[in-house]
Structure formats: C-alpha cells, structure tokens
PDB file of N, CA and C in Angstrom:
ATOM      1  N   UNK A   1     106.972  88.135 102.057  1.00  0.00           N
ATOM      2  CA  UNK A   1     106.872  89.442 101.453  1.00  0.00           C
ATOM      3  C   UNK A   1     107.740  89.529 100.200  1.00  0.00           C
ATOM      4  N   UNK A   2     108.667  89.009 100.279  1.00  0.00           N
ATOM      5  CA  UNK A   2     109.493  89.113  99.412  1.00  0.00           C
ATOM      6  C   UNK A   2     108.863  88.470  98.006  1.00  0.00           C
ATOM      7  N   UNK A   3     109.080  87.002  98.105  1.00  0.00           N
ATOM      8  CA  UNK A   3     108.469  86.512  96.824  1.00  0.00           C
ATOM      9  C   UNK A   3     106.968  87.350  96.423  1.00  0.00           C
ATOM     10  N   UNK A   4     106.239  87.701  97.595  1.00  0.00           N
ATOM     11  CA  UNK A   4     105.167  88.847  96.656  1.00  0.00           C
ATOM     12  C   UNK A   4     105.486  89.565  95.614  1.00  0.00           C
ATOM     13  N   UNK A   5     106.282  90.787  96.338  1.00  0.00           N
ATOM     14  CA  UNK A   5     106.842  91.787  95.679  1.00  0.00           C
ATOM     15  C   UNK A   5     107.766  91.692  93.817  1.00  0.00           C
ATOM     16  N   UNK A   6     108.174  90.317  94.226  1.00  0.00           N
ATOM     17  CA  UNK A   6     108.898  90.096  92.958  1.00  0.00           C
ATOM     18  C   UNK A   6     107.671  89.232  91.815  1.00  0.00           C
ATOM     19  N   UNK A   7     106.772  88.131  92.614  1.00  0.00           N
ATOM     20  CA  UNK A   7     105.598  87.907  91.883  1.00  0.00           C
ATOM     21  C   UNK A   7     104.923  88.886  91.481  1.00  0.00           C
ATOM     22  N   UNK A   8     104.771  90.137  91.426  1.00  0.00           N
ATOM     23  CA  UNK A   8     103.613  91.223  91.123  1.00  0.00           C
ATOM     24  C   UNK A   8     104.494  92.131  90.394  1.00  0.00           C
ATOM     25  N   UNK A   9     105.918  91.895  90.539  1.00  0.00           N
ATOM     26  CA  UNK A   9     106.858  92.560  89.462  1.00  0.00           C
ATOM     27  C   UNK A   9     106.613  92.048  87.845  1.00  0.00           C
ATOM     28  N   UNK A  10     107.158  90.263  88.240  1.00  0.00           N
ATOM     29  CA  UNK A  10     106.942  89.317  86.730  1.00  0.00           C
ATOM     30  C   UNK A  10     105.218  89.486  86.433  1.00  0.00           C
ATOM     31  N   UNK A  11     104.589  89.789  87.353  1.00  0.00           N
ATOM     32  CA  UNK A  11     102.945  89.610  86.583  1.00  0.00           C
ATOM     33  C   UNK A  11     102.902  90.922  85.575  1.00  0.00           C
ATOM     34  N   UNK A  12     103.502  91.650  86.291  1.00  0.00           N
ATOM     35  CA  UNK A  12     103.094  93.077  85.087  1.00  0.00           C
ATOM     36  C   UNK A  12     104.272  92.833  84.261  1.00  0.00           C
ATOM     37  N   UNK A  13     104.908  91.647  84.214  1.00  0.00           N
ATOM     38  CA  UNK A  13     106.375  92.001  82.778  1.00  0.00           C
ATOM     39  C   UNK A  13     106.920  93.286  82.855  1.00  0.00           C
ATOM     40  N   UNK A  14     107.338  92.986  84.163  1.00  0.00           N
ATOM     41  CA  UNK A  14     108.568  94.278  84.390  1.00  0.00           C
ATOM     42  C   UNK A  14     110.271  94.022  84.912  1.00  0.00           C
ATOM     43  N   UNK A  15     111.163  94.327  84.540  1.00  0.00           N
ATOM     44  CA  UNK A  15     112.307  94.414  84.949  1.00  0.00           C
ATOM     45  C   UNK A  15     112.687  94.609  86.108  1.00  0.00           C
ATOM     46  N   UNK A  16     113.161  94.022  86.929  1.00  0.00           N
ATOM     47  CA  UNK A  16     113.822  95.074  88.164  1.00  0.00           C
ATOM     48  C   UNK A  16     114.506  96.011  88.282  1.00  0.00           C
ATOM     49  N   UNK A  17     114.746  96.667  86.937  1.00  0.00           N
ATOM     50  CA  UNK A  17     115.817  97.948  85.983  1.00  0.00           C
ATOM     51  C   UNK A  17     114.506  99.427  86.386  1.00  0.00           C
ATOM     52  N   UNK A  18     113.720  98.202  85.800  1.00  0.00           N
ATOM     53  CA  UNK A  18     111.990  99.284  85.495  1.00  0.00           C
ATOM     54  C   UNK A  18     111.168  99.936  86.967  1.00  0.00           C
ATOM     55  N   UNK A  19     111.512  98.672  87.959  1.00  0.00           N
ATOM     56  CA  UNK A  19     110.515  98.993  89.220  1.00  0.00           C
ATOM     57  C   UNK A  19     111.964  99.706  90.255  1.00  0.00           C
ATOM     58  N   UNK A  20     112.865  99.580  89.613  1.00  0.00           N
ATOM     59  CA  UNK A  20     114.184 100.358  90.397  1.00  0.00           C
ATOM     60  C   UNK A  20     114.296 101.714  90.091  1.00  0.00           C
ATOM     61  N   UNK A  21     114.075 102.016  89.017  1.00  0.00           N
ATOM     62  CA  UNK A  21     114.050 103.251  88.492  1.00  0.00           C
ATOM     63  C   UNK A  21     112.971 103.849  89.282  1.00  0.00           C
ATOM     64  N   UNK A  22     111.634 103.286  89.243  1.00  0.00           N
ATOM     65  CA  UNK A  22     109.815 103.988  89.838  1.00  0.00           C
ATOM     66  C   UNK A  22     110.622 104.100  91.225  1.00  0.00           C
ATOM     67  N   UNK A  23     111.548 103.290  91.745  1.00  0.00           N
ATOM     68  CA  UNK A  23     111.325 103.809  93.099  1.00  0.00           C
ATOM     69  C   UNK A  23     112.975 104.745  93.746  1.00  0.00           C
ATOM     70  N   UNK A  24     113.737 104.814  92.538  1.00  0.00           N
ATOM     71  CA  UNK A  24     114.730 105.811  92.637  1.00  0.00           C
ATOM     72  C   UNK A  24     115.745 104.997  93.299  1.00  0.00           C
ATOM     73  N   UNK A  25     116.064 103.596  93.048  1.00  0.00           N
ATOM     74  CA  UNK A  25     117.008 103.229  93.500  1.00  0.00           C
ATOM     75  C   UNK A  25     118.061 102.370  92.992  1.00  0.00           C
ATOM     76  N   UNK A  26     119.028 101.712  92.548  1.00  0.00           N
ATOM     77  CA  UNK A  26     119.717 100.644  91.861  1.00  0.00           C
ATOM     78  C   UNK A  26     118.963  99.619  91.487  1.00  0.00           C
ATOM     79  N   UNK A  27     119.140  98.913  90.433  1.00  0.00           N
ATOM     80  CA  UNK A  27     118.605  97.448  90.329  1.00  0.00           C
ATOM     81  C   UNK A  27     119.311  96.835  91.257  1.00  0.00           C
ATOM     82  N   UNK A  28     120.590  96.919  91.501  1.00  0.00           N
ATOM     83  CA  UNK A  28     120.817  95.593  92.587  1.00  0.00           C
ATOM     84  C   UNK A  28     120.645  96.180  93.825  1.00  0.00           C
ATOM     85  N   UNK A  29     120.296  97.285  94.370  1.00  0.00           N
ATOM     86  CA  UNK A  29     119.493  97.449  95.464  1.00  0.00           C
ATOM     87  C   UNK A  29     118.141  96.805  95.146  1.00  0.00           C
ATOM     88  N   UNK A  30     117.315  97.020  94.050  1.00  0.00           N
ATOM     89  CA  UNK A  30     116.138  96.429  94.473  1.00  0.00           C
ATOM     90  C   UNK A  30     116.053  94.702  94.371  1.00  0.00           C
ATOM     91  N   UNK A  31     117.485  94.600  93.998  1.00  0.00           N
ATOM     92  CA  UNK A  31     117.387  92.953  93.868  1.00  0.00           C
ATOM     93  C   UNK A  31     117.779  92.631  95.061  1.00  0.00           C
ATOM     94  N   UNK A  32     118.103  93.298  95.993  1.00  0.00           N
ATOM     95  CA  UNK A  32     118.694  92.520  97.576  1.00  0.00           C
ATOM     96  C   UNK A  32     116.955  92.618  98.004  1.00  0.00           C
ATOM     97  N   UNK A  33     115.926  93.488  97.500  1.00  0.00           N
ATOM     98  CA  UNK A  33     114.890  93.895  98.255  1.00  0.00           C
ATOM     99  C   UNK A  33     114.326  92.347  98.057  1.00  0.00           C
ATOM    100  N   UNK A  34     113.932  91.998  96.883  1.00  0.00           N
ATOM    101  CA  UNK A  34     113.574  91.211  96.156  1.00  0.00           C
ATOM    102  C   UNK A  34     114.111  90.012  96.639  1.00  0.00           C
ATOM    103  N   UNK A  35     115.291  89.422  96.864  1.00  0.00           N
ATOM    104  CA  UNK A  35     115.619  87.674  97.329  1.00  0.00           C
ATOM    105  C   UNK A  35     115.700  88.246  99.319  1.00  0.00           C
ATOM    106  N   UNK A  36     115.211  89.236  99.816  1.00  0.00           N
ATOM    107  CA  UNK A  36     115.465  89.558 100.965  1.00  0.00           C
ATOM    108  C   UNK A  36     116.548  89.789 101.770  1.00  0.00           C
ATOM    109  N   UNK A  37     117.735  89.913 101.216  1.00  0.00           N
ATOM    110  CA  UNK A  37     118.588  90.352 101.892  1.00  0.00           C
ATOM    111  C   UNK A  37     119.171  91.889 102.086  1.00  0.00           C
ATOM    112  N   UNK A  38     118.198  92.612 102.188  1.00  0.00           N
ATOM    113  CA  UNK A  38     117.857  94.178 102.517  1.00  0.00           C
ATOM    114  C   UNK A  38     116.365  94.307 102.557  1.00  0.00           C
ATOM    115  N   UNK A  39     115.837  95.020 103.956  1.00  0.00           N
ATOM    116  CA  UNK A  39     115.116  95.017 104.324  1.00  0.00           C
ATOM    117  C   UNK A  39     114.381  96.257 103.778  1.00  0.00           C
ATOM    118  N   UNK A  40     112.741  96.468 103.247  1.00  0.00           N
ATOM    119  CA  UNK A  40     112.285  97.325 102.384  1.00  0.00           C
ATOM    120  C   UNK A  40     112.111  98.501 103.440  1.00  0.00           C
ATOM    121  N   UNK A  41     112.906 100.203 103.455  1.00  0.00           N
ATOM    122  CA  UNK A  41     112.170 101.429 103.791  1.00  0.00           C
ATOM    123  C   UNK A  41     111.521 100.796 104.281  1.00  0.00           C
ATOM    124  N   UNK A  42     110.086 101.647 105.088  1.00  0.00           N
ATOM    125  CA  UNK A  42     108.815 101.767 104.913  1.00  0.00           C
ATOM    126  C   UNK A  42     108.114 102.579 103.898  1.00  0.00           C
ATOM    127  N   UNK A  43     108.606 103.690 103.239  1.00  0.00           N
ATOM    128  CA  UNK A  43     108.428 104.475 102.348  1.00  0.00           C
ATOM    129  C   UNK A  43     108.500 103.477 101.224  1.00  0.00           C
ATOM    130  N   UNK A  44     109.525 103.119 100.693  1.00  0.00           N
ATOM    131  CA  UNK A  44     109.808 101.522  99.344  1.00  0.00           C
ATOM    132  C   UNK A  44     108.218 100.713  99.636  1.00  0.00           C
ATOM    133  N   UNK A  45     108.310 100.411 100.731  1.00  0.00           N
ATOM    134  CA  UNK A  45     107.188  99.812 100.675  1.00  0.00           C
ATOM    135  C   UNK A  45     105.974  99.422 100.477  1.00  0.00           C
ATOM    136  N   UNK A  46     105.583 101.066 101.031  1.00  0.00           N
ATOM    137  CA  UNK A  46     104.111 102.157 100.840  1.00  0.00           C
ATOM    138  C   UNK A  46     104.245 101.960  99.211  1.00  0.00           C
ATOM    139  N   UNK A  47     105.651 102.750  98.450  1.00  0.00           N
ATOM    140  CA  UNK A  47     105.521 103.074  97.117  1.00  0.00           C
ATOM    141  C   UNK A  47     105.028 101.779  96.645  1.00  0.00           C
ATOM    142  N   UNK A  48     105.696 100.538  97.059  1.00  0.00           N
ATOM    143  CA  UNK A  48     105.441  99.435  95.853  1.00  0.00           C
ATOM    144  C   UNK A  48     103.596  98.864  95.782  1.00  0.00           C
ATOM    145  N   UNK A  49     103.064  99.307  97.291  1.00  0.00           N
ATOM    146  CA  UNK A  49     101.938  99.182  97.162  1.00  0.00           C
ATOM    147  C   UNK A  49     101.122  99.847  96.469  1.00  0.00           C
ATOM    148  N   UNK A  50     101.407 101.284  96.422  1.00  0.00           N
ATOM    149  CA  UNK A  50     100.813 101.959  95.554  1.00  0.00           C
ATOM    150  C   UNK A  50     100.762 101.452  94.167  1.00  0.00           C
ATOM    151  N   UNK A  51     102.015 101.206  93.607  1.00  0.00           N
ATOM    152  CA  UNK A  51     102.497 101.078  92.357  1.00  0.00           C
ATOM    153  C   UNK A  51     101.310 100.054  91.939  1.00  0.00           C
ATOM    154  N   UNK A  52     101.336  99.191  92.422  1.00  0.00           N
ATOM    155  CA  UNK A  52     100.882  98.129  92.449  1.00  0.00           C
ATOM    156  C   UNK A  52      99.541  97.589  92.606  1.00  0.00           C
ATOM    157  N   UNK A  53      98.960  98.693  93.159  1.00  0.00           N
ATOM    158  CA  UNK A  53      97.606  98.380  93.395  1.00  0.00           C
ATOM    159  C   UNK A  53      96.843  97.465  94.779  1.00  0.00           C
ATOM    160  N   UNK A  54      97.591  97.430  95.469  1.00  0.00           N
ATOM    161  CA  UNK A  54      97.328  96.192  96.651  1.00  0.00           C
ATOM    162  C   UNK A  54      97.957  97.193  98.041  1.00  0.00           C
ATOM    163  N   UNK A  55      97.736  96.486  99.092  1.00  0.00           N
ATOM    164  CA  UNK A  55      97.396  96.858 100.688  1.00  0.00           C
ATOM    165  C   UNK A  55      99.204  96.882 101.037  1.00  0.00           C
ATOM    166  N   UNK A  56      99.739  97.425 101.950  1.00  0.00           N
ATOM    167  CA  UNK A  56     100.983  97.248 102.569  1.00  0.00           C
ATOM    168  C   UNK A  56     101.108  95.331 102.951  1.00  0.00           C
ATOM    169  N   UNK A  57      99.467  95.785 103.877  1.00  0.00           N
ATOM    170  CA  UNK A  57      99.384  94.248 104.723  1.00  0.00           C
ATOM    171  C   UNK A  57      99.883  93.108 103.606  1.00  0.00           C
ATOM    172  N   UNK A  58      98.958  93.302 102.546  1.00  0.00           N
ATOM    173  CA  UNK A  58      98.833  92.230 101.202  1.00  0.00           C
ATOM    174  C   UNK A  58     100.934  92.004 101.044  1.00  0.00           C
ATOM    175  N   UNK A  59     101.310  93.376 100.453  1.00  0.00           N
ATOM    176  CA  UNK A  59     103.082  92.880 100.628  1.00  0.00           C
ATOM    177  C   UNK A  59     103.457  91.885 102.151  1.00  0.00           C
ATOM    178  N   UNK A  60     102.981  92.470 102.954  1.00  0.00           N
ATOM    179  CA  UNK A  60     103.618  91.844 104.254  1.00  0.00           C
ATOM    180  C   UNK A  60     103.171  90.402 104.813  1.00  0.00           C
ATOM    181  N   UNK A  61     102.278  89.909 103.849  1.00  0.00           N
ATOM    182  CA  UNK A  61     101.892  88.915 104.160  1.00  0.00           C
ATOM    183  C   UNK A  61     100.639  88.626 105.159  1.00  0.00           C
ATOM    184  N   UNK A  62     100.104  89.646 105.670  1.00  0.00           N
ATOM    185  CA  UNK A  62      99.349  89.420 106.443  1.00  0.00           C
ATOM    186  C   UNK A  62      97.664  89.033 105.725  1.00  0.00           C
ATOM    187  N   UNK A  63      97.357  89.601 104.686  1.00  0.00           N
ATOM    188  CA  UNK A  63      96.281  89.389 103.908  1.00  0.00           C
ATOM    189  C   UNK A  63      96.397  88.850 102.686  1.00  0.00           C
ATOM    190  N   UNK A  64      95.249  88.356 102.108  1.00  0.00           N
ATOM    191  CA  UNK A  64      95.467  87.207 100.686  1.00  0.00           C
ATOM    192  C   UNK A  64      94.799  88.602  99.554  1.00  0.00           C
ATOM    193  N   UNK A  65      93.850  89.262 100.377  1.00  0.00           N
ATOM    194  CA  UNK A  65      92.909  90.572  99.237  1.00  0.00           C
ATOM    195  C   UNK A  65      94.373  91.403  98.955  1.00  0.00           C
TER     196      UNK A  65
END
C-alpha cells in the first residue's frame, strides 16, 4: 500500500508538501504514511482514493484496476 500511495503521488508530480496540505496534515506526517511507519486513518485513506481516482482496495493492495 504504501509504495502505491507514494507511486500515484510522483505520477501526478506532486510533493508530499502538496498531498499533505489536500489532506490537512504535516509533510512529515504524510511521509511516515508514505515509507509506512504510521498507519493511514481510514478517512486519509478514503481521501487519497478519492484524490486520486482509484478504489480503497486498489491502495490496499488487493486489486491491480
């Protein structure tokens, strides 16, 4: 999940300054989200899917769509 979340960050050429801000939290909070050592809300989660365009499952690894 993790490397997803940060792959679909660098695909849109975004900062972790940029996707920290969309989700109201520190960059180095979203950088523990990001190498996994803080575990995402479920709410963080939902949001980044939204953001993003793709399934919860798709972050969580369970689907490739």
């Amino acid at each position: 999940m993790y490397q997803r979340i940060r792959d679909l960050r660098e695909d849109a050429d975004l900062t972790q300054t940029q996707v920290a801000n969309m989700l109201n939290v520190s960059q180095a909070t979203y950088s523990r989200y990001e190498n996994g050592s803080l575990d995402l809300p479920s709410a963080t989660l939902i949001a980044l899917a939204d953001f993003y365009h793709v399934s919860v499952d798709y972050l969580l690894g369970r689907t490739e769509k």
